[in-house]
Protein backbone atom coordinates (compact mmCIF):
# COMPACT_ATOMS: atom_id res chain seq x y z
CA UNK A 1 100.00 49.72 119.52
CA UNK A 2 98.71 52.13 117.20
CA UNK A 3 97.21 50.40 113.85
CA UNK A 4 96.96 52.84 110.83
CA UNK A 5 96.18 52.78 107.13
CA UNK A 6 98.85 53.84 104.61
CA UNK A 7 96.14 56.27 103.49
CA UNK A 8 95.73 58.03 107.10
CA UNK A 9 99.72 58.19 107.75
CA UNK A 10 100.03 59.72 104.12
CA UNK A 11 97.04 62.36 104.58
CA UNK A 12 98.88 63.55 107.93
CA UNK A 13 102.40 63.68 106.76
CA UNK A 14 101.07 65.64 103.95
CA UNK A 15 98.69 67.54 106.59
CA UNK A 16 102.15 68.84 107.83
CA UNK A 17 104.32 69.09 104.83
CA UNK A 18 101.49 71.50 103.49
CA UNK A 19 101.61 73.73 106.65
CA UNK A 20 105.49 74.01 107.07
CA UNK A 21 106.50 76.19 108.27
CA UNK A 22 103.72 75.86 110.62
CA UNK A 23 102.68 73.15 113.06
CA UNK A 24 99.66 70.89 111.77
CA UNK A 25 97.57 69.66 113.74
CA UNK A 26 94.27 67.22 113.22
CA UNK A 27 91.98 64.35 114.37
CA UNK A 28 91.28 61.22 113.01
CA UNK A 29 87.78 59.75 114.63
CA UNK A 30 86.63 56.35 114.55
CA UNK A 31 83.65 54.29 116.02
CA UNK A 32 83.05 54.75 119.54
CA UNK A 33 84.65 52.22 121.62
CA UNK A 34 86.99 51.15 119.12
CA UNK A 35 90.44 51.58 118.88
CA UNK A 36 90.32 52.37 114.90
CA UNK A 37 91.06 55.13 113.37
CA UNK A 38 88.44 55.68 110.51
CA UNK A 39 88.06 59.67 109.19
CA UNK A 40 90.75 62.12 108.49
CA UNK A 41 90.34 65.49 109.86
CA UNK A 42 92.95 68.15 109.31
CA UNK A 43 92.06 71.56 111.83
CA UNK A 44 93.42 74.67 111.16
CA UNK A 45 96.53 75.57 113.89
CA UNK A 46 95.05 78.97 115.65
CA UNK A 47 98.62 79.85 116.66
CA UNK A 48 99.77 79.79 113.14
CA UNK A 49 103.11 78.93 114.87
CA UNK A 50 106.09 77.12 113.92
CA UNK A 51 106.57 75.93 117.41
CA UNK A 52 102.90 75.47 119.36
CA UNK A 53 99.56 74.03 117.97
CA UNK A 54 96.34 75.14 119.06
CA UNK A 55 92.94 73.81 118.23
CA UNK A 56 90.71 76.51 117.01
CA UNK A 57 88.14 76.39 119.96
CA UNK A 58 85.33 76.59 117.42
CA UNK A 59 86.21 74.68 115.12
CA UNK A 60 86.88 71.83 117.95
CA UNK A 61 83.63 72.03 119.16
CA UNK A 62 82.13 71.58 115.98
CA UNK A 63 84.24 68.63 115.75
CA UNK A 64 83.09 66.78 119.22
CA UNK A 65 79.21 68.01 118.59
CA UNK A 66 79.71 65.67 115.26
CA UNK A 67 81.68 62.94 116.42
CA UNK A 68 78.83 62.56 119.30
CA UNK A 69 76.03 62.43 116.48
CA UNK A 70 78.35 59.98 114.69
CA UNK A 71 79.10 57.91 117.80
CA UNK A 72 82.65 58.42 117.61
CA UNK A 73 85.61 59.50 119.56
CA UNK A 74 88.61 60.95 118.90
CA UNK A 75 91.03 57.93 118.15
CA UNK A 76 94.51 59.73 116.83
CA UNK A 77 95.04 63.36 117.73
CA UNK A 78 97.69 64.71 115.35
CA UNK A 79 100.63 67.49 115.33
CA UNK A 80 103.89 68.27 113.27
CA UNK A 81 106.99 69.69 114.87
CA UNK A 82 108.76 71.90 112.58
CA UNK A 83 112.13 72.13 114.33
CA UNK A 84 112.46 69.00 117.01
CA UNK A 85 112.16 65.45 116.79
CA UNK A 86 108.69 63.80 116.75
CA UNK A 87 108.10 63.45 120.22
CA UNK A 88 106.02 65.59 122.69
CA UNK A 89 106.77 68.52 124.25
CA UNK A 90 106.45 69.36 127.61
CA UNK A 91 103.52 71.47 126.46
CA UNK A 92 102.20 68.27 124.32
CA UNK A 93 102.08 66.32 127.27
CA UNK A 94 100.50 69.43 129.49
CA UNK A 95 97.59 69.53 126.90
CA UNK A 96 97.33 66.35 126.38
CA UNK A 97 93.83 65.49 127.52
CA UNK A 98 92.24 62.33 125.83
CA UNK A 99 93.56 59.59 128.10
CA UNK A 100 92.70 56.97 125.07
CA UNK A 101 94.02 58.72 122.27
CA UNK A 102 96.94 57.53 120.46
CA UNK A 103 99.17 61.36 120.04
CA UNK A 104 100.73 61.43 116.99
CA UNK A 105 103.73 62.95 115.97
CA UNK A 106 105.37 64.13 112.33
CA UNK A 107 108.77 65.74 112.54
CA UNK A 108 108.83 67.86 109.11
CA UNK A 109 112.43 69.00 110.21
CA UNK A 110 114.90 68.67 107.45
CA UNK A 111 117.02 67.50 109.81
CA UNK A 112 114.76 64.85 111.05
CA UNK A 113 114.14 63.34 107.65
CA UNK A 114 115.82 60.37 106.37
CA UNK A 115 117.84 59.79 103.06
CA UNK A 116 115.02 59.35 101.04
CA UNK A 117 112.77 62.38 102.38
CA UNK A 118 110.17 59.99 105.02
CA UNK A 119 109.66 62.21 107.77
CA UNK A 120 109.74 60.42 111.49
CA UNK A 121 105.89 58.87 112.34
CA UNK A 122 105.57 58.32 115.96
CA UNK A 123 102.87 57.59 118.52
CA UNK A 124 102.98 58.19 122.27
CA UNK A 125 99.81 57.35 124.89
CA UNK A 126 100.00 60.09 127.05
CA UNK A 127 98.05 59.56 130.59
CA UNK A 128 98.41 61.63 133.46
CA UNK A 129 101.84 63.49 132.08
CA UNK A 130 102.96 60.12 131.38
CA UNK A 131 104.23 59.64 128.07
CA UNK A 132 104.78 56.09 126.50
CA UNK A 133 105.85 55.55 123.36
CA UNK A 134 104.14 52.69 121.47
CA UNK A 135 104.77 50.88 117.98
CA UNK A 136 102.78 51.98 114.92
CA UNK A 137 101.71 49.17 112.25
CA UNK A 138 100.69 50.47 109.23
CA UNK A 139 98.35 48.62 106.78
CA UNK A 140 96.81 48.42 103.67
CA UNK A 141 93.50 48.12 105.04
CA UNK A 142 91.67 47.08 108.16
CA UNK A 143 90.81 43.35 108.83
CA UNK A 144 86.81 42.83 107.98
CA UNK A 145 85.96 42.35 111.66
CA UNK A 146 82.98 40.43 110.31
CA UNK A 147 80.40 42.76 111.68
CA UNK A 148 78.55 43.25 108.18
CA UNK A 149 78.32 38.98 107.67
CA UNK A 150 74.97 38.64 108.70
CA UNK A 151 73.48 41.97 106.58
């Protein structure tokens, strides 16, 4: 199960609505080890495609080479479809190549939205070209683990 923050769902389903036509795409880090997703970071789609994503190879090293000197790892890796439901492509699940990643999905397709305009929010764990789709829970804010008591 995927656990999110309202703010973190929001920033990506406004990640994509601002790049529509366009797929978005992103990464949300959090603390090594953990299974929380912490810091919001929208990439820019090198395709510049409606209908394929693709990490700017610069840009996504940057990304690792900080998240190593922050002792993170990437904990939600993000995409819109434009055009299809929110659920990965054969091509998704071909690139898909953090085995502990949650892959999230945002369909901004008019079709896909619901009476009152909330786009479809889904998360998949894809492993080996296996694709599983798992529930999201959305919160106001992450339990205090507690961590901090003794500081």
């Amino acid at each position: 199960m995927l656990t999110i923050t309202a703010e973190l769902r929001d920033q990506i389903i406004a990640h994509a609505r601002a790049d529509h036509p366009d797929e978005a795409c992103g990464v949300i880090a959090g603390p090594a080890g953990t299974d929380r997703p912490e810091r919001f970071v929208p990439m820019l789609n090198a395709a510049r495609s409606p209908t394929f994503y693709e990490f700017d190879s610069e840009e996504l090293l940057r990304l690792y080479k900080e998240m190593d000197a922050r002792d993170e790892d990437p904990v939600v890796i993000y995409h819109s479809h434009t055009a299809t439901e929110a659920h990965p492509s054969r091509t998704d699940v071909s690139l898909a190549m953090e085995p502990f990643a949650h892959y999230v999905l945002v369909s901004t397709a008019e079709s896909e939205a619901d009476d009152e305009g909330r786009v479809p929010f889904r998360s998949f764990r894809i492993v080996d070209g296996e694709v599983t789709e798992e529930e999201v829970a959305v919160v106001d804010a992450y339990p205090d683990t507690g961590a901090d008591a003794d500081e």
